[in-house]
Structure formats: C-alpha cells, structure tokens
C-alpha atoms as a PDB file:
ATOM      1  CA  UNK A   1     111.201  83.214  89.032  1.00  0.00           C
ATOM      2  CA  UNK A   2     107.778  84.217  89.055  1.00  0.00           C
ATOM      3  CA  UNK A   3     105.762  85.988  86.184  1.00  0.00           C
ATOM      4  CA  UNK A   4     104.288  89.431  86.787  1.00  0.00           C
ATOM      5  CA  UNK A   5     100.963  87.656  87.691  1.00  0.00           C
ATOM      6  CA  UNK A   6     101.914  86.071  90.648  1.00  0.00           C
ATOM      7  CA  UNK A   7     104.760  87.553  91.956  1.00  0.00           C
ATOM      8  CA  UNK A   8     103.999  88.218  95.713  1.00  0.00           C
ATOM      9  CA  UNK A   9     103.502  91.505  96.332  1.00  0.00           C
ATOM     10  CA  UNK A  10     104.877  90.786 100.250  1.00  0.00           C
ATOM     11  CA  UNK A  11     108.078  90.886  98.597  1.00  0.00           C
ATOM     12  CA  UNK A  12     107.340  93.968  96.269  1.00  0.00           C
ATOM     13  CA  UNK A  13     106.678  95.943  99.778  1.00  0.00           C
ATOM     14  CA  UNK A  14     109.550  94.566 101.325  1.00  0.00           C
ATOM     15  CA  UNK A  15     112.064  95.215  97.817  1.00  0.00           C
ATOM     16  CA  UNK A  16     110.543  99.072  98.660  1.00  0.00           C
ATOM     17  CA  UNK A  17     111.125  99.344 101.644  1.00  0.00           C
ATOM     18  CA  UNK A  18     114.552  98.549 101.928  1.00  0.00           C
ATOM     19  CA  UNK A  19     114.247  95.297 103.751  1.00  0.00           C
ATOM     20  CA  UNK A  20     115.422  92.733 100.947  1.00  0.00           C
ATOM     21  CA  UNK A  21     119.022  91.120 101.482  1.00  0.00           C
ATOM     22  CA  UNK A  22     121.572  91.804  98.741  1.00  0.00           C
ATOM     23  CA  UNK A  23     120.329  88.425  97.103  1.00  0.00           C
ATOM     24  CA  UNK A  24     116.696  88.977  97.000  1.00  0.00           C
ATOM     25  CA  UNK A  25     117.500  92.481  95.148  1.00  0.00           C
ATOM     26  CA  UNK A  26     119.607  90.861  92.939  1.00  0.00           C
ATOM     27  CA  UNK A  27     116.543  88.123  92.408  1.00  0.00           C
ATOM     28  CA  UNK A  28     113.968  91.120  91.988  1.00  0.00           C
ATOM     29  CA  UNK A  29     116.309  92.770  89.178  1.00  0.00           C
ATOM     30  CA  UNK A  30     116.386  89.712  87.380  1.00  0.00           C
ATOM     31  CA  UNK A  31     113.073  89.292  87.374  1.00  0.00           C
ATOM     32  CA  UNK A  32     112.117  92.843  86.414  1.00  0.00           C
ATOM     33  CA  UNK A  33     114.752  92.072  83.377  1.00  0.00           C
ATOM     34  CA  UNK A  34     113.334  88.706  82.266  1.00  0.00           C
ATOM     35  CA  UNK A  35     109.770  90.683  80.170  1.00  0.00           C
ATOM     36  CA  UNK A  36     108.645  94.396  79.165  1.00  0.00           C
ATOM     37  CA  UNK A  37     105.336  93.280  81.460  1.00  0.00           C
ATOM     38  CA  UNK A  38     107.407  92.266  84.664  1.00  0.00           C
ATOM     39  CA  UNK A  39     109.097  95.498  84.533  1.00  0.00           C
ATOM     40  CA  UNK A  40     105.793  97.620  83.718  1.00  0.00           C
ATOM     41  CA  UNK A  41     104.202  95.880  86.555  1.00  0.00           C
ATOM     42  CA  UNK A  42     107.169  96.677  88.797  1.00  0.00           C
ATOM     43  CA  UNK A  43     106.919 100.701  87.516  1.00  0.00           C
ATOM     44  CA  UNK A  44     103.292 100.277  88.309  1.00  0.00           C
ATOM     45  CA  UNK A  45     104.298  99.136  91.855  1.00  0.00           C
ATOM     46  CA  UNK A  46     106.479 101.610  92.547  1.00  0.00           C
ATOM     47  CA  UNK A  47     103.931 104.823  91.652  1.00  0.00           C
ATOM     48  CA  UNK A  48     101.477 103.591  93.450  1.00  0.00           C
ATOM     49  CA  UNK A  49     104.329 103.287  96.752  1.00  0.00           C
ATOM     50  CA  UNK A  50     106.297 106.711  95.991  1.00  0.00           C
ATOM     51  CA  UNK A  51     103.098 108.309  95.908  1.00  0.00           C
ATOM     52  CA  UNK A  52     101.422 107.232  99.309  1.00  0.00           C
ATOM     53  CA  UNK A  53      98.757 109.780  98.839  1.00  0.00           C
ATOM     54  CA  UNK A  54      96.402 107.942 101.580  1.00  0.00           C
ATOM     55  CA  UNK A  55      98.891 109.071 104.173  1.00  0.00           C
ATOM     56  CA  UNK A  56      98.011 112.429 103.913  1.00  0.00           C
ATOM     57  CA  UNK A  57      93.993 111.482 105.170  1.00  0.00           C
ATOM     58  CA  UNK A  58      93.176 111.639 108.618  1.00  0.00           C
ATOM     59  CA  UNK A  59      91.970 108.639 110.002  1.00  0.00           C
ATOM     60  CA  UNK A  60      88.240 109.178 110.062  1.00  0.00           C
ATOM     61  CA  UNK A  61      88.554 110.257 106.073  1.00  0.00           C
ATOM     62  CA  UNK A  62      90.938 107.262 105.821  1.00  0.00           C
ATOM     63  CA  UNK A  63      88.350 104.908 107.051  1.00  0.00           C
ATOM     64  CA  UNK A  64      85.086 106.724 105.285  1.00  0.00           C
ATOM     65  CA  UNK A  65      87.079 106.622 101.965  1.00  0.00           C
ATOM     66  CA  UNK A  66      88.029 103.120 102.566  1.00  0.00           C
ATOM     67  CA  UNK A  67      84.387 102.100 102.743  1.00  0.00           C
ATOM     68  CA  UNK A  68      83.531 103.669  99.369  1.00  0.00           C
ATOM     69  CA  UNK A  69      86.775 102.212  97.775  1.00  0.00           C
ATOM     70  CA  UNK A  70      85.641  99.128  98.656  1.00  0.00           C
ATOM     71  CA  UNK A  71      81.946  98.806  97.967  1.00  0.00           C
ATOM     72  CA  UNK A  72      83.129 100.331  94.129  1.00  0.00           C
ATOM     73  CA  UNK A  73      85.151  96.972  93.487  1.00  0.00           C
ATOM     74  CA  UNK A  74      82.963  94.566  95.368  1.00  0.00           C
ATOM     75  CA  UNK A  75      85.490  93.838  97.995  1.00  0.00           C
ATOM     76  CA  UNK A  76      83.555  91.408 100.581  1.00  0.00           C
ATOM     77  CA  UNK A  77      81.855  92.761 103.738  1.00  0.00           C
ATOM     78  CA  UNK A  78      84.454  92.912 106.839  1.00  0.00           C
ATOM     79  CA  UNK A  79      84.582  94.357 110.049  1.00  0.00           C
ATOM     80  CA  UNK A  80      87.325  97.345 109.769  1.00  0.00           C
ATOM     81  CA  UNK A  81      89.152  99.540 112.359  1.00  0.00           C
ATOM     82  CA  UNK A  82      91.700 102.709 112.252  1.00  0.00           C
ATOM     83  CA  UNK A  83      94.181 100.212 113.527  1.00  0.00           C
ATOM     84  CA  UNK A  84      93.868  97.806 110.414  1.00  0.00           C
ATOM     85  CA  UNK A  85      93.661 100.950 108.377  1.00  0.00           C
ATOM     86  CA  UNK A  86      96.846 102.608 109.416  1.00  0.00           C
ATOM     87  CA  UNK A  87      99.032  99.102 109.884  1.00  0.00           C
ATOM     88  CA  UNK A  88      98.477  98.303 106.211  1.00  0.00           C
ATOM     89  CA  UNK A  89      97.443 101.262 104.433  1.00  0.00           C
ATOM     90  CA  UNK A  90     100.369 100.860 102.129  1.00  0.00           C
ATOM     91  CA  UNK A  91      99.749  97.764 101.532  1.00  0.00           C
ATOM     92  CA  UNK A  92      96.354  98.589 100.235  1.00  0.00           C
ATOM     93  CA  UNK A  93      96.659 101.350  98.067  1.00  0.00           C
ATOM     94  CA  UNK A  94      99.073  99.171  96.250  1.00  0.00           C
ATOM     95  CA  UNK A  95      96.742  96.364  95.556  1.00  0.00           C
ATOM     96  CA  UNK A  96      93.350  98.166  94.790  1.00  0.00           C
ATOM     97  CA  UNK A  97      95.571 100.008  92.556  1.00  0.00           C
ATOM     98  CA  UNK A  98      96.812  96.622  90.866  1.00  0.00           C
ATOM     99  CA  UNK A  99      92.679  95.728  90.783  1.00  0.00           C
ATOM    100  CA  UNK A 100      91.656  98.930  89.205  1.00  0.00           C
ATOM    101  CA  UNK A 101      94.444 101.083  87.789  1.00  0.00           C
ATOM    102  CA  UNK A 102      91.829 102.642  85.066  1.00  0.00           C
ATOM    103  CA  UNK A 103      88.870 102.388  87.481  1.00  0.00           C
ATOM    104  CA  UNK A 104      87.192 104.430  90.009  1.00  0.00           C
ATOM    105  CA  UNK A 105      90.065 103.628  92.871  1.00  0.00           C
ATOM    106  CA  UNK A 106      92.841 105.460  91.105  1.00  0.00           C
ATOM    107  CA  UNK A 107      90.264 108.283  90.044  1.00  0.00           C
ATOM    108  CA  UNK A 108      89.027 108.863  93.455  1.00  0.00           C
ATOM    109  CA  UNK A 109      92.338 108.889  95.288  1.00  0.00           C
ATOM    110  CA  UNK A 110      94.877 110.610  92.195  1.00  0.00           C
ATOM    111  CA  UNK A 111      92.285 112.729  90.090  1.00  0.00           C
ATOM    112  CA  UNK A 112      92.613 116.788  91.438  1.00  0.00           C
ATOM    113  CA  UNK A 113      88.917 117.672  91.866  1.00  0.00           C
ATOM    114  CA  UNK A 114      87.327 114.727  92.380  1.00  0.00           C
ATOM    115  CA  UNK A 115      86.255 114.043  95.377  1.00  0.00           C
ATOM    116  CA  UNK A 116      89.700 115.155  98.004  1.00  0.00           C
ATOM    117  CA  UNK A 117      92.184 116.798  96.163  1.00  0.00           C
ATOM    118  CA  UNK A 118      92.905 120.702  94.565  1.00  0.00           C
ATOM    119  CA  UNK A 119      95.757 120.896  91.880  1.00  0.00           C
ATOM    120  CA  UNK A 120      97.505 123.435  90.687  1.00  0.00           C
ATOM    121  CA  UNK A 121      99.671 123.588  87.014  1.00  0.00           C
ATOM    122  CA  UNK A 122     101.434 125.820  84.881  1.00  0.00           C
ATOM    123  CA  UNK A 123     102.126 125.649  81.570  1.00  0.00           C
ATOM    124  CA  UNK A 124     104.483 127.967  79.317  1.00  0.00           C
ATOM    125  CA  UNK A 125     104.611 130.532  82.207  1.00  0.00           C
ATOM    126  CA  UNK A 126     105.631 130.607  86.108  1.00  0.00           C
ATOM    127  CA  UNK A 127     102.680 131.582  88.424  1.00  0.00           C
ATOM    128  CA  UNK A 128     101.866 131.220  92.154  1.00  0.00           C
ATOM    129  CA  UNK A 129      99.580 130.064  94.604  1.00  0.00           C
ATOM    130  CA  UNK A 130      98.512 131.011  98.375  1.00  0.00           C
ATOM    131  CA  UNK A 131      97.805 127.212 100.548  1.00  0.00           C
ATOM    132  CA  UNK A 132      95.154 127.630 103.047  1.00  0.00           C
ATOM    133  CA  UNK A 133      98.278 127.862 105.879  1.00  0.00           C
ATOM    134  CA  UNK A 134      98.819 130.823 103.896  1.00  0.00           C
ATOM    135  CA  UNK A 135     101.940 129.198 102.809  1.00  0.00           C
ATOM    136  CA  UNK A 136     103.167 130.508  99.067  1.00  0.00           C
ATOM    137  CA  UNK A 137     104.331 128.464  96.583  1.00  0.00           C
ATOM    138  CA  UNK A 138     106.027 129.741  92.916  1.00  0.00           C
ATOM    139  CA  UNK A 139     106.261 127.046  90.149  1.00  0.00           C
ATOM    140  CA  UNK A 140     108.226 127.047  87.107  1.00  0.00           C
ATOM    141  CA  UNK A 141     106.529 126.136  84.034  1.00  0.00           C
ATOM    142  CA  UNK A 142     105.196 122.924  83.175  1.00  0.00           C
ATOM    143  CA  UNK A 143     104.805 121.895  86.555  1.00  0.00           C
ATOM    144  CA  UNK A 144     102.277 120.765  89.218  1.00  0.00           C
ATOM    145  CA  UNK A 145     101.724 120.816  93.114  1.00  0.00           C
ATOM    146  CA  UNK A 146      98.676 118.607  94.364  1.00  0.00           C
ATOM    147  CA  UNK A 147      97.089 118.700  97.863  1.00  0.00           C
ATOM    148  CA  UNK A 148      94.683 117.698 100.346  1.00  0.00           C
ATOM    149  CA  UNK A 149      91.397 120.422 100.297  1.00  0.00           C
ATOM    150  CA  UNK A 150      91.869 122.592 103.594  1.00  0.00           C
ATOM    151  CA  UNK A 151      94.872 120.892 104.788  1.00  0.00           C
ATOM    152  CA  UNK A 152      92.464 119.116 107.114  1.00  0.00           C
ATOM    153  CA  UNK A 153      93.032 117.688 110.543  1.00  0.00           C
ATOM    154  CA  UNK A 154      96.499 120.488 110.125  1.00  0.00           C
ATOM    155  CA  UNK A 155      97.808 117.599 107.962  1.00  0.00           C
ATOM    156  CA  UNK A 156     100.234 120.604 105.762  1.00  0.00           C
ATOM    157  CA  UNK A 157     100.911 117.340 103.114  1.00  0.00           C
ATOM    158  CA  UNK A 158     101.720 118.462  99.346  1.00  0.00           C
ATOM    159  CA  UNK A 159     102.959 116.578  96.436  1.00  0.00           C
ATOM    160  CA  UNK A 160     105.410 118.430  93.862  1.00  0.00           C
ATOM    161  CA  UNK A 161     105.992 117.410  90.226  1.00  0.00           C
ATOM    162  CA  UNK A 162     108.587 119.561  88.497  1.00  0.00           C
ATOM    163  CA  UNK A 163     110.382 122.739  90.227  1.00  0.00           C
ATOM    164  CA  UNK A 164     109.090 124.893  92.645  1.00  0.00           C
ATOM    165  CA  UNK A 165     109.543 127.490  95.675  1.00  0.00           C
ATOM    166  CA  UNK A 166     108.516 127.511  98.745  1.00  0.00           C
ATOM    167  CA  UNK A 167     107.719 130.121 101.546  1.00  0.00           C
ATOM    168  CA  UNK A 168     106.236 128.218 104.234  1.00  0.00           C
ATOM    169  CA  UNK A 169     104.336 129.621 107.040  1.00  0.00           C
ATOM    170  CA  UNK A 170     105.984 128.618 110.347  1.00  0.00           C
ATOM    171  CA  UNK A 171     103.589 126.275 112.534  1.00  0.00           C
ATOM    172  CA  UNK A 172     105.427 124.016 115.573  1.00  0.00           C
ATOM    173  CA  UNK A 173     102.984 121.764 115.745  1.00  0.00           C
ATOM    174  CA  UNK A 174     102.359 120.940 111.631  1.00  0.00           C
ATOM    175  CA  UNK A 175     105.025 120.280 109.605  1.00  0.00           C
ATOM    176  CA  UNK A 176     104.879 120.931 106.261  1.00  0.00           C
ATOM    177  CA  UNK A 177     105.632 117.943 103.924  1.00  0.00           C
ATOM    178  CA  UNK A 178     106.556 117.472 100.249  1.00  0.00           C
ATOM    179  CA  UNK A 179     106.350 114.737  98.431  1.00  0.00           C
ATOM    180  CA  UNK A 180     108.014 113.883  95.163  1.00  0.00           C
ATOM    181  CA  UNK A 181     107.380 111.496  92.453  1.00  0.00           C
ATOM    182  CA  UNK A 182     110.520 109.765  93.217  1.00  0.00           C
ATOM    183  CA  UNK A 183     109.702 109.154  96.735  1.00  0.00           C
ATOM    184  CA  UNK A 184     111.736 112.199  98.247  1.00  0.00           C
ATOM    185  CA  UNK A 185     110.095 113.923 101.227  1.00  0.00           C
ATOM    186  CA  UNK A 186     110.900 117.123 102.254  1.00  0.00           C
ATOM    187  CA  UNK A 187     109.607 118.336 105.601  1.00  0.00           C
ATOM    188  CA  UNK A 188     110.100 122.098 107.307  1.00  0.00           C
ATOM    189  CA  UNK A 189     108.288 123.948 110.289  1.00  0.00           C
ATOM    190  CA  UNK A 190     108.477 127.269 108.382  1.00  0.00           C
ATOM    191  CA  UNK A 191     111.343 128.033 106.178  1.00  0.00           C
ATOM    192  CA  UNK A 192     112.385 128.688 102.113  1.00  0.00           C
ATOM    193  CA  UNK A 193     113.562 126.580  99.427  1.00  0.00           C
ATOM    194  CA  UNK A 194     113.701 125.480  95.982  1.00  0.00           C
ATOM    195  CA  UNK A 195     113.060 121.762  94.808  1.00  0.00           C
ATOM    196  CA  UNK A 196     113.161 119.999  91.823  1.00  0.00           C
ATOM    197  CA  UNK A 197     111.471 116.656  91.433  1.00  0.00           C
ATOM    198  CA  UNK A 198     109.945 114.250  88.298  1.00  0.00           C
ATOM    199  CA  UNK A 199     112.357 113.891  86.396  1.00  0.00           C
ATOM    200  CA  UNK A 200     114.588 110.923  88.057  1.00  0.00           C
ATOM    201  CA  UNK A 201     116.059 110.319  91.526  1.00  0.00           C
ATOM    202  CA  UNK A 202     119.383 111.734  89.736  1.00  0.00           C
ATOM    203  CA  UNK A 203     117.879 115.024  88.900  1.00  0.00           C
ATOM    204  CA  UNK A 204     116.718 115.849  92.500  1.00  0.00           C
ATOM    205  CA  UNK A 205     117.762 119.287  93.729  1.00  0.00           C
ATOM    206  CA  UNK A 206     117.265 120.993  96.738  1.00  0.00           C
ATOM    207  CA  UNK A 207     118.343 124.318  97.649  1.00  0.00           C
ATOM    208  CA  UNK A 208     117.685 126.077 101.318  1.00  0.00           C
ATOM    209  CA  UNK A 209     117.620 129.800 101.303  1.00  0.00           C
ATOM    210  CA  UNK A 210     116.312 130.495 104.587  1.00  0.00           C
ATOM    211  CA  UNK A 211     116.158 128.052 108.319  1.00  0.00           C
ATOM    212  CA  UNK A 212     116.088 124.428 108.217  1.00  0.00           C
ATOM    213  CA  UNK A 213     114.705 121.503 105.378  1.00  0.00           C
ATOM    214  CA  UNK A 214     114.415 117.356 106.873  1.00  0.00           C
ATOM    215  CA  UNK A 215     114.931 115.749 103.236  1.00  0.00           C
ATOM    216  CA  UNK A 216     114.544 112.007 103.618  1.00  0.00           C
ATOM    217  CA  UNK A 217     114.922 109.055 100.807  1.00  0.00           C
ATOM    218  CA  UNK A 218     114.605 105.834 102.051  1.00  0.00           C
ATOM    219  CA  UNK A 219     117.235 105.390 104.434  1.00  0.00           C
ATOM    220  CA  UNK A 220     119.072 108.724 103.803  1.00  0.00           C
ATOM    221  CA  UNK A 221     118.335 111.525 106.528  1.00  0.00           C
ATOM    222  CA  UNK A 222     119.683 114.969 106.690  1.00  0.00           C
ATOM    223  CA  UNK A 223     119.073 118.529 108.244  1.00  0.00           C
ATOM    224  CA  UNK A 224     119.674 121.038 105.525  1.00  0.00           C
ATOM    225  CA  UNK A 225     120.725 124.697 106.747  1.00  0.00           C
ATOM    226  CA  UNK A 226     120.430 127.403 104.429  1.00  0.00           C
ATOM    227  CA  UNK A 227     122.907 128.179 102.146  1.00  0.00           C
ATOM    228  CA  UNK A 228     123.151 124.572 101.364  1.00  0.00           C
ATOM    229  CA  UNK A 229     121.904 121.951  98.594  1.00  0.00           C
ATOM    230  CA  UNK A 230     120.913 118.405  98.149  1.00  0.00           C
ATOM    231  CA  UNK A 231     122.411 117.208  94.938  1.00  0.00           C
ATOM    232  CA  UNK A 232     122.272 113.645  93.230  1.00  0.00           C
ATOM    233  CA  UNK A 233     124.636 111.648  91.613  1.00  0.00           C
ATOM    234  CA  UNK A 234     124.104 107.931  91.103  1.00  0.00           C
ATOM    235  CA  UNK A 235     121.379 107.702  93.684  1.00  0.00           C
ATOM    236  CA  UNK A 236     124.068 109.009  95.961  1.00  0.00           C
ATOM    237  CA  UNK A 237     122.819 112.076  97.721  1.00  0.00           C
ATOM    238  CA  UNK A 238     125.159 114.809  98.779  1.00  0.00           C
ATOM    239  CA  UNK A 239     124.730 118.134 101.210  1.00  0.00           C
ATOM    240  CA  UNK A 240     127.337 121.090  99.989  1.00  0.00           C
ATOM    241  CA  UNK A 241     127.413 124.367  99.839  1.00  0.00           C
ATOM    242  CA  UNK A 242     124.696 125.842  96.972  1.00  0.00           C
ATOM    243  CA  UNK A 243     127.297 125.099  93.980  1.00  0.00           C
ATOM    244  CA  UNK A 244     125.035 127.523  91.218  1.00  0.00           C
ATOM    245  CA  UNK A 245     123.879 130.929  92.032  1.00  0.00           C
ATOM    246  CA  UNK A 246     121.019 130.955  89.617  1.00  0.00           C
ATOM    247  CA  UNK A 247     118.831 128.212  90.727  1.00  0.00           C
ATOM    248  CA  UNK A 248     116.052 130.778  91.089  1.00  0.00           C
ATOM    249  CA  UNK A 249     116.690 132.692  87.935  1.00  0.00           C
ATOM    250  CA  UNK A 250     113.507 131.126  86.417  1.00  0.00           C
ATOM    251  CA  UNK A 251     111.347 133.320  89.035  1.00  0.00           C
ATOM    252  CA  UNK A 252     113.758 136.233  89.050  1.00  0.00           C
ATOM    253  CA  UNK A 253     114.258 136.449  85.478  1.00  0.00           C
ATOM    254  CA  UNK A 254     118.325 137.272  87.249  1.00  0.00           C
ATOM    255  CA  UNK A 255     120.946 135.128  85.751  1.00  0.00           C
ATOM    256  CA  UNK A 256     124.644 135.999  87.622  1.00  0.00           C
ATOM    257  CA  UNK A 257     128.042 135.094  86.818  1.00  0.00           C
ATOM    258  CA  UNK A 258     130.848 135.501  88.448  1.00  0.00           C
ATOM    259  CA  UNK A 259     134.383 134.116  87.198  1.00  0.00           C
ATOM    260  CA  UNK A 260     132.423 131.133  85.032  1.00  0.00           C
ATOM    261  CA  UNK A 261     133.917 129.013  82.685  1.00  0.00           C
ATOM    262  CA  UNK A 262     132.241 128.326  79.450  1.00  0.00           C
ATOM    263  CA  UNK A 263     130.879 125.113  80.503  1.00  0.00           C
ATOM    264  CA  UNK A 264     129.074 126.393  83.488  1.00  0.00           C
ATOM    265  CA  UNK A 265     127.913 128.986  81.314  1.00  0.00           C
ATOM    266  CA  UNK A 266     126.492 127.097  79.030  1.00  0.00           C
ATOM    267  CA  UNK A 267     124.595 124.800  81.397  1.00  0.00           C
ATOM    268  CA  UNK A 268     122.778 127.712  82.914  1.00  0.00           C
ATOM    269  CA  UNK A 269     121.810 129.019  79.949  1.00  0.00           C
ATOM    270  CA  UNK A 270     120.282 125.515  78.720  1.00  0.00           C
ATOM    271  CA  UNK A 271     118.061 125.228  82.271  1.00  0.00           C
ATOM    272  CA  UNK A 272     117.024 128.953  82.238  1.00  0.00           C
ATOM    273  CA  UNK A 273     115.736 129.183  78.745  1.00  0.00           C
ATOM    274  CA  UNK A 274     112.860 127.177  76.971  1.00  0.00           C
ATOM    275  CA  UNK A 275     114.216 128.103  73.605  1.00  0.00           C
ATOM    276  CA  UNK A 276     117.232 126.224  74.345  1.00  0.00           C
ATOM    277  CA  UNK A 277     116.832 121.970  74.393  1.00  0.00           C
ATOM    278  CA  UNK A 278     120.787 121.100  74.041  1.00  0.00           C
ATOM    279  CA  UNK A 279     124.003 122.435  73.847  1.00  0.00           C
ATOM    280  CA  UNK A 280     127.098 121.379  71.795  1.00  0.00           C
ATOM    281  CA  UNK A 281     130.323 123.158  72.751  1.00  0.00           C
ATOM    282  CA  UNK A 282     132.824 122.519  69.029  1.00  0.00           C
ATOM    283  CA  UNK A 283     135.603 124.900  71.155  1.00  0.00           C
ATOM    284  CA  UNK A 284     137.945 125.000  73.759  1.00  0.00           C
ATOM    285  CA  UNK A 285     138.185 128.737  76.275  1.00  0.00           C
ATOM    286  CA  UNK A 286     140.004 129.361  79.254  1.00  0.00           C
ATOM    287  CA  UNK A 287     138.408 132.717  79.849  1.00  0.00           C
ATOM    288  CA  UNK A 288     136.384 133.215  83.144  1.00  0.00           C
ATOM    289  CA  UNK A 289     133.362 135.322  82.844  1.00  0.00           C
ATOM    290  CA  UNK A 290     131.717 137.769  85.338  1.00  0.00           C
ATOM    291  CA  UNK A 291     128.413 139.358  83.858  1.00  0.00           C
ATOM    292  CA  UNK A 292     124.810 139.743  84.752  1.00  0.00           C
ATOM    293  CA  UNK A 293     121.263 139.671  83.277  1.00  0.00           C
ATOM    294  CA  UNK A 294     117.898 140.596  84.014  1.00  0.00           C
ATOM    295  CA  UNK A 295     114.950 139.992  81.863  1.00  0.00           C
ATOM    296  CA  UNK A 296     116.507 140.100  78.724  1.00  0.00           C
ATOM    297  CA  UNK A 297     116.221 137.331  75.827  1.00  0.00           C
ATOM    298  CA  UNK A 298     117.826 134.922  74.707  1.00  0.00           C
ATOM    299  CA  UNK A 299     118.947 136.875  71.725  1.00  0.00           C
ATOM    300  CA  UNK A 300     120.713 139.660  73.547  1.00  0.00           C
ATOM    301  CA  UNK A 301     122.406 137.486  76.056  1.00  0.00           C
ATOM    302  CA  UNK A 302     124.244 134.952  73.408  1.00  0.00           C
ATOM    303  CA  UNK A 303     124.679 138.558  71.718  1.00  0.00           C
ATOM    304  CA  UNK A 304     127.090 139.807  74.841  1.00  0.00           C
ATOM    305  CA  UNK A 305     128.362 136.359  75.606  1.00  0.00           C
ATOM    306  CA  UNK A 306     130.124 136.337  71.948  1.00  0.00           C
ATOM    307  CA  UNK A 307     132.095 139.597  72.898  1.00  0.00           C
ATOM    308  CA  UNK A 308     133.007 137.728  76.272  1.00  0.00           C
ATOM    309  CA  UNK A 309     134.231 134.690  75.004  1.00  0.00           C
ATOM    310  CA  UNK A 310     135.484 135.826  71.531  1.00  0.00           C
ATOM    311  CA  UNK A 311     133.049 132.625  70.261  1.00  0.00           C
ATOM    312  CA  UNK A 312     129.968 132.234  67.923  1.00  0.00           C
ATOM    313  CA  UNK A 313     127.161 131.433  69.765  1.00  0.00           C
ATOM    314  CA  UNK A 314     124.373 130.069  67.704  1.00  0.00           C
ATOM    315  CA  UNK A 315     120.748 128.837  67.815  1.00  0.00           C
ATOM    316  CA  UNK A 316     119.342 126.444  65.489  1.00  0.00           C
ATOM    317  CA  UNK A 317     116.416 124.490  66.211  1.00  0.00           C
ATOM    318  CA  UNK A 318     116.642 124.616  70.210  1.00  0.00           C
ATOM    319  CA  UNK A 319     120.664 123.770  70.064  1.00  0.00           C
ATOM    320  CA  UNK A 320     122.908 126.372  71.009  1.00  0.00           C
ATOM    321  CA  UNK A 321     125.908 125.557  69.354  1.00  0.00           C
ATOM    322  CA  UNK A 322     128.716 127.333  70.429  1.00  0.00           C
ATOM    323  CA  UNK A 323     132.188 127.521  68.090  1.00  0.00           C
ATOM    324  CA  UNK A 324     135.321 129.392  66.860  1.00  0.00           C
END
C-alpha cells in the first residue's frame, strides 16, 4: 500500500466522495491503520474536504483569489478559466492545503478577518448575532459561526462549529446553507432550528421548530418538517419526532419535564449545565417525574430533584453522582 507521501490523492477524492467500491474502502482503512502519519494525513484530507469553504465564493472572487493563492506558492504561470475553476475547485483546495497547511493558503482562505471572512464566538456565555440577510443566529457557549463578508453575490453560505439557533429570513431565490465540520449541510429558504455540530458525525442533532430544513450527508437526503429531529447513531441518520423537549433550554434558561425517568433526567441536566462534566447513577427508581425550571442553579434544582426521587444528588468535582 502506499505511504502517506504518495498516496494518490485521485483516490482520496474519490474515498470522499462516496465513489470507492467496498474493496477500495476496505484498502483505504488499511492503509489509514498501517502509521499515526497515514492517518494524520488522511484527517488532514478530510478538513480540508468537509470544509469546502471556496464554494461559498462567487466565481469572479473564486478566480481573483485563485490568482493570489497561486503567485504566494510559486505555482507556474497558466492560462485559467471559471470553468477549470469550478470543475476542480475541490480538488484544489485540497492540495494547496497539503502544500501549505501553516502557510499563507490556509490563512487566507480559513483565518476570520483576513482577507474574506467575519467570525463570530462565544465563550462562557450564549450571545447573538444579526447576518447581513438580517437573519439571527443564537449560539451556545463555546461555539463559533463563520461566514462570507456581505453574503456576496446572495451566496447566504455559513459554517457552524458547536450548537446554535437559527431564525432565517425567508428569500426564494437564496437559500441559506450551513455547513458543519463533519460535512453536514443544512439548507432552508426561511425557517427555525437548532443544530449541533463539531463534535462527531454521531453527535449531530437537528431540531425544526418552524417550516422546512434540506439536511444532506453524503448520500443521505431528507426534508425535515417541524416538530421533527435528525438524530445519529452509528453514522446512521434518523428523522422522528423531537424525542427531548429541552433542546433549547440553553437559550431559554427553561428546563421541562414531564413523566421522566431518572435517566432522562439526568442526561438533561448533564447537557444544560457547565458545572456538570459526567454523571454516575449508583441507584435504581421507577418514579416518573413532571417538574419545571427557569433560571435557577444548579444548586436549587438537584435540591428539588432529591424530594422527587427520594435520592441524594451530589456534586463533586463536575460529577453528579446520584445514590440511595
């Protein structure tokens, strides 16, 4: 098999974009196994692919970009077109990436503020932002949404890392697109939802509240109406009925419950509060809870819980342990 230097990065596009036989994945696997620098350069690929940031450019900024790329790393004087652009743009971010991962290429088309780009991150807290389509968008903490200055040529293209909601102002004629570090796009006319994305395909979520959401991961397609989610399990993706009612209880400060078991309990707790990292559950409860929240802390909620469930909750060190 070949070594991370020469493997042919024909095949790399072609493992990525689904068009390798059962064989040749098996092949690619194995070679991604055989060193820690075949699978790094693999990982490498894939960013570079998942990300596809050159496919929110216009063609005319494609092509004036393209030029600059190129003179930076001394690529050799050619004649150029939108057609050559467009057919293998993919193709191209993936190499000049491979030529200059710490060099001006991956700086000028990845680096918020530098040159196309605006970013916006939170840390400890949630905050929001107004897009120029007037589109707003409310992160949870520790997370980031990058996009194109302007939204030019109507080109509504955003990329999402960690959890966020959208209210998207309704335009026919320009989608609005979201891309995730795992290669999920989610595209809407005008519409509401909640995503998750960056940490793993498995840990996708998507959750329509109001009209219609395209989600699309390599070959899996669906039309999600609200009132229904996108989860993950296994790289398997599934559309069902919301399953939690608290997957906006980070931006309401809300949590809900109605007839819960512990377990469930227990898992929403662990996703709505930062002071909690892990949960161990030393106790057995057939009691179904139905109580409600709103802003209150951690403290006063494991507080009530205890009365609920007859149980000691406890905090130590960001695990909740929970017990007789």
């Amino acid at each position: 098999m070949e070594t991370s230097r020469t493997i042919n990065s024909k095949f790399l596009v072609r493992f990525f974009s689904d068009d390798c036989s059962s064989e040749e994945i098996r092949q690619m696997e194995q070679w991604r196994n055989q060193t820690a620098e075949n699978n790094q350069f693999f990982e490498d690929f894939r960013k570079v692919w998942e990300s596809d940031y050159q496919t929110m450019l216009s063609g005319d900024l494609l092509e004036h970009d393209w030029d600059k790329i190129s003179s930076r790393i001394n690529f050799p004087g050619r004649n150029r077109s939108i057609g050559f652009l467009n057919a293998f743009s993919r193709m191209a971010a993936a190499l000049l990436l491979m030529l200059a991962v710490s060099g001006g290429v991956y700086v000028y088309w990845n680096v918020p503020g530098f040159g196309r780009w605006n970013a916006f991150q939170t840390g400890e807290h949630v905050d929001s932002l107004r897009l120029p389509d007037n589109s707003i968008v409310y992160l949870n903490n520790f997370s980031s949404l990058k996009y194109l200055k302007n939204f030019e040529d109507g080109k509504r293209t955003v990329s999402l890392n960690g959890e966020g909601f959208f209210e998207v102002t309704h335009d026919a004629g320009n989608p609005f697109l979201v891309k995730s570090p795992e290669g999920v796009d989610v595209k809407v006319l005008g519409t509401a939802f909640h995503l998750q994305t960056g940490a793993g395909i498995d840990n996708i979520e998507l959750n329509v509240t109001d009209g219609v959401v395209a989600i699309k991961y390599r070959r899996f397609k669906e039309n999600v109406t609200a009132g229904n989610s996108v989860v993950v399990n296994n790289r398997e993706f599934r559309v069902l009925p919301t399953p939690d009612d608290n997957f906006l209880s980070w931006k309401t400060g809300e949590l809900k419950f109605s007839q819960c078991p512990l377990d469930e309990i227990a898992k929403t707790l662990k996703n709505h509060f930062k002071e909690i990292n892990d949960v161990k559950i030393n106790t057995q409860s057939d009691v179904l809870v139905t109580t409600s929240f709103q802003n209150q802390d951690v403290k006063e909620v494991l507080e009530e819980l205890e009365l609920h469930f007859d149980k000691k909750f406890s905090l130590n060190e960001g695990v909740l342990i929970i017990s007789e």
